[in-house]
C-alpha atoms as a PDB file:
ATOM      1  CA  UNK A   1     -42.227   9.682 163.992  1.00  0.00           C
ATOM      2  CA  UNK A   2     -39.997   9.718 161.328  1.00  0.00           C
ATOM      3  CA  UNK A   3     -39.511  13.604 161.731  1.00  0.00           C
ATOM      4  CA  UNK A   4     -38.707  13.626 165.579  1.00  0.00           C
ATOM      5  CA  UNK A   5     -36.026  11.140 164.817  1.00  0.00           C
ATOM      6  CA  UNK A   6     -34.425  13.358 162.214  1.00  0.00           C
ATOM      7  CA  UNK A   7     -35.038  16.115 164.946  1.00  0.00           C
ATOM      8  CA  UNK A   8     -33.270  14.372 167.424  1.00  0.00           C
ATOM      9  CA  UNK A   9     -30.304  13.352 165.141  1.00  0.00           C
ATOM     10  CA  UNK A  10     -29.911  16.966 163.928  1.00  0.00           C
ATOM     11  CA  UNK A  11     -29.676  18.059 167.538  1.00  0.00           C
ATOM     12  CA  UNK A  12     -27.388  15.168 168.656  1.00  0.00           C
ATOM     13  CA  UNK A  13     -25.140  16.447 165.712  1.00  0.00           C
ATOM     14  CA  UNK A  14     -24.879  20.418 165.973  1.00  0.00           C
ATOM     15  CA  UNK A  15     -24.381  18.970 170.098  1.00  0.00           C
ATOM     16  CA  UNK A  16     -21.175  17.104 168.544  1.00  0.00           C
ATOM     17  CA  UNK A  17     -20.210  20.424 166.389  1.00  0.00           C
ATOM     18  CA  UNK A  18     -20.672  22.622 169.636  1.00  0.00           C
ATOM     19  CA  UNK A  19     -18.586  20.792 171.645  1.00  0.00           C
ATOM     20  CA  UNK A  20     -15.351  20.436 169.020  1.00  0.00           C
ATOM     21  CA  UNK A  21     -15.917  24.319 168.476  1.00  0.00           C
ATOM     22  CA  UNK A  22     -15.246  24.612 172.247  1.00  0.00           C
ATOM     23  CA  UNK A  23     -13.017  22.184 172.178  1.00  0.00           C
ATOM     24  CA  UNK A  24     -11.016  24.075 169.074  1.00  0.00           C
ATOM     25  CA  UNK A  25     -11.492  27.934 170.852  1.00  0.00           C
ATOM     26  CA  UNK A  26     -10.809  27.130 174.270  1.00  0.00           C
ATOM     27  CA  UNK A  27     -14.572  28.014 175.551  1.00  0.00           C
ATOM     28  CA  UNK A  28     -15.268  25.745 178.765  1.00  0.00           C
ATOM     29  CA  UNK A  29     -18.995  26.770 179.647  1.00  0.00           C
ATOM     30  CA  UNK A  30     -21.740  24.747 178.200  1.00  0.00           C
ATOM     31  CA  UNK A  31     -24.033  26.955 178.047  1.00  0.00           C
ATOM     32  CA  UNK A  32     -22.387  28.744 175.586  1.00  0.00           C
ATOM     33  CA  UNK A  33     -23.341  28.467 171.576  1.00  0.00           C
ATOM     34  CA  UNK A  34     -20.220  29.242 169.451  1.00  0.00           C
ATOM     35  CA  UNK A  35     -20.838  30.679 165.962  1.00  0.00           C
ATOM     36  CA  UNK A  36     -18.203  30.620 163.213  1.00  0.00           C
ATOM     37  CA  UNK A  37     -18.871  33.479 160.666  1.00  0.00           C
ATOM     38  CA  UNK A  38     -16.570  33.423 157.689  1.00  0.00           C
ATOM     39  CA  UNK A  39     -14.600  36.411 156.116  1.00  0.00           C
ATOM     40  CA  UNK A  40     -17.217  38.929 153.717  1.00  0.00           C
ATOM     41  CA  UNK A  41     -14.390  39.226 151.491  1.00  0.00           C
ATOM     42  CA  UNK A  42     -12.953  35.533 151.216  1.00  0.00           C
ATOM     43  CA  UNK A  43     -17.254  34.897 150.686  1.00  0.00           C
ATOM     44  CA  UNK A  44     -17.444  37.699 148.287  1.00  0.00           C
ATOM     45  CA  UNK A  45     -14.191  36.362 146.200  1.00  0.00           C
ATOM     46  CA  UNK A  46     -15.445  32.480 146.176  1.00  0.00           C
ATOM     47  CA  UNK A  47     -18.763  33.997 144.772  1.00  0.00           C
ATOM     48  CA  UNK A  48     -17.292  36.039 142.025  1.00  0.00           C
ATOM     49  CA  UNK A  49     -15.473  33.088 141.328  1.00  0.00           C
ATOM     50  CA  UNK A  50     -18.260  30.543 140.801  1.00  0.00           C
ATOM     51  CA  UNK A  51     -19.993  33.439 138.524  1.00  0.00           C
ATOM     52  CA  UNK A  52     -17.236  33.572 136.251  1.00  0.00           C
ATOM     53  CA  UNK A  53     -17.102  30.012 136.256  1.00  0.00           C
ATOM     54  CA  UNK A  54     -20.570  29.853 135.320  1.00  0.00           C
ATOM     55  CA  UNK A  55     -19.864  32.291 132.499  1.00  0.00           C
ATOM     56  CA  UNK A  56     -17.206  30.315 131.135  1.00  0.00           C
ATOM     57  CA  UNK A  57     -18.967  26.799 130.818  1.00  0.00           C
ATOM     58  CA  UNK A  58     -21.833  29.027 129.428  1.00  0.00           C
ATOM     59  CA  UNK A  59     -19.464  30.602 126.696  1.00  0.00           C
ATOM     60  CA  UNK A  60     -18.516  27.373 125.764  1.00  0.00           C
ATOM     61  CA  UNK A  61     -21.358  25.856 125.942  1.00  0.00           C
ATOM     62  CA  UNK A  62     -23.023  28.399 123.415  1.00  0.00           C
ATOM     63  CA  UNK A  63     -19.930  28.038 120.947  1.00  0.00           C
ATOM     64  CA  UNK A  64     -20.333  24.212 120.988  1.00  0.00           C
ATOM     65  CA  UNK A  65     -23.875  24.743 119.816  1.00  0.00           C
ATOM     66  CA  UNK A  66     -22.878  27.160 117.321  1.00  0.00           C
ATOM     67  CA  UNK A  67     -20.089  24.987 115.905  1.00  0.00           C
ATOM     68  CA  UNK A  68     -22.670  21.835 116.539  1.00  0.00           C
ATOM     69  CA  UNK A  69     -24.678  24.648 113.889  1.00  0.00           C
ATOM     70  CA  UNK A  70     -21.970  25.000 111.219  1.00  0.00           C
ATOM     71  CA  UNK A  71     -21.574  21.296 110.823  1.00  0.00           C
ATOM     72  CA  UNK A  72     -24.886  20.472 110.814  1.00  0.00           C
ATOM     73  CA  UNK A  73     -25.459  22.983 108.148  1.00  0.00           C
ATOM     74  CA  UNK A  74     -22.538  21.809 106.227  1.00  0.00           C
ATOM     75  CA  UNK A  75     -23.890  18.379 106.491  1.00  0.00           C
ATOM     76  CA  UNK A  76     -27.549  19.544 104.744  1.00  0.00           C
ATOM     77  CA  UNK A  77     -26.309  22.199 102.096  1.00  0.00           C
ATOM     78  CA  UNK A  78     -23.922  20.972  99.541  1.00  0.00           C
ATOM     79  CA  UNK A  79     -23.021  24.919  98.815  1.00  0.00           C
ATOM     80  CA  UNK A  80     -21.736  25.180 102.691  1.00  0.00           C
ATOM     81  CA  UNK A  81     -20.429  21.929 102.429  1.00  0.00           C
ATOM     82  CA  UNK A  82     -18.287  23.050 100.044  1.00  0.00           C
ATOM     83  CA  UNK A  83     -17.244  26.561 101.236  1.00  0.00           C
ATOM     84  CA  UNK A  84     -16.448  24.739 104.536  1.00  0.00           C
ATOM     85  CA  UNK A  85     -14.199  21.856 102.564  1.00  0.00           C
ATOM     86  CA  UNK A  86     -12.474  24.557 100.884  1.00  0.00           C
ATOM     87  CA  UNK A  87     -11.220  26.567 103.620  1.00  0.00           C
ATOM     88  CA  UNK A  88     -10.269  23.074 105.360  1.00  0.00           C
ATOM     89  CA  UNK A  89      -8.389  22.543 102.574  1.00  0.00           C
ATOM     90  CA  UNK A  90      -6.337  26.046 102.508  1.00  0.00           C
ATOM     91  CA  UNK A  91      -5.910  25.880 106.074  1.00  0.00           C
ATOM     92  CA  UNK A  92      -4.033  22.442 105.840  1.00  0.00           C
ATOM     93  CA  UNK A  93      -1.892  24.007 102.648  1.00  0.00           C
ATOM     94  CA  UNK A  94      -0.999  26.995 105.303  1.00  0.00           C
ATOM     95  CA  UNK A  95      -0.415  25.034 108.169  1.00  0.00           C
ATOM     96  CA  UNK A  96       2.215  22.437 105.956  1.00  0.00           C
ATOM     97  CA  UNK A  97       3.975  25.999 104.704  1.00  0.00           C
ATOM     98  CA  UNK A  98       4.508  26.971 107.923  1.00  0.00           C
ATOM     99  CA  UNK A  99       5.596  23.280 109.449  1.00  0.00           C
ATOM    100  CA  UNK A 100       9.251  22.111 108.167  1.00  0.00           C
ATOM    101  CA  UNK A 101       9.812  19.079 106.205  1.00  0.00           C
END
């Protein structure tokens, strides 16, 4: 029962969509189904889109695990802990040589 009622509401709305899409392209015969197809190259361009999209968030996503990595291993080996404090430590001497007073 459930099913038929889905069915029927389905129907009821591509009936609604029909009749604003004959409404919106001036076509006055019922009996006629208008189909909207969109552009191959506006389709192909929001696809190449969402894949580069994709490959950003997964480039960052694998450098956040790989600096998640470093400090992790910083936090277990005292010998990377302190290669890793040391180069904090010249990069803040370089970056106050290079800021003014």
């Amino acid at each position: 029962m459930r099913t038929k009622g889905k069915q029927l509401r389905a129907a009821w709305e591509q009936q609604k969509q029909q009749q604003i899409l004959r409404d919106q392209y001036g076509v006055s015969d019922p009996n006629t189904i208008v189909v909207e197809r969109k552009n191959v190259v506006t389709n192909t361009l929001r696809l190449a889109g969402r894949a580069s999209i994709m490959a950003i968030r997964f480039a960052a996503s694998v450098a956040l695990a790989g600096l998640a990595l470093i400090g992790l291993a910083a936090l277990i080996y005292p010998d990377t802990r302190l290669a890793l404090l040391g180069h904090a430590v010249e990069t803040m001497n370089q970056l106050n040589q290079w800021l003014p007073a």
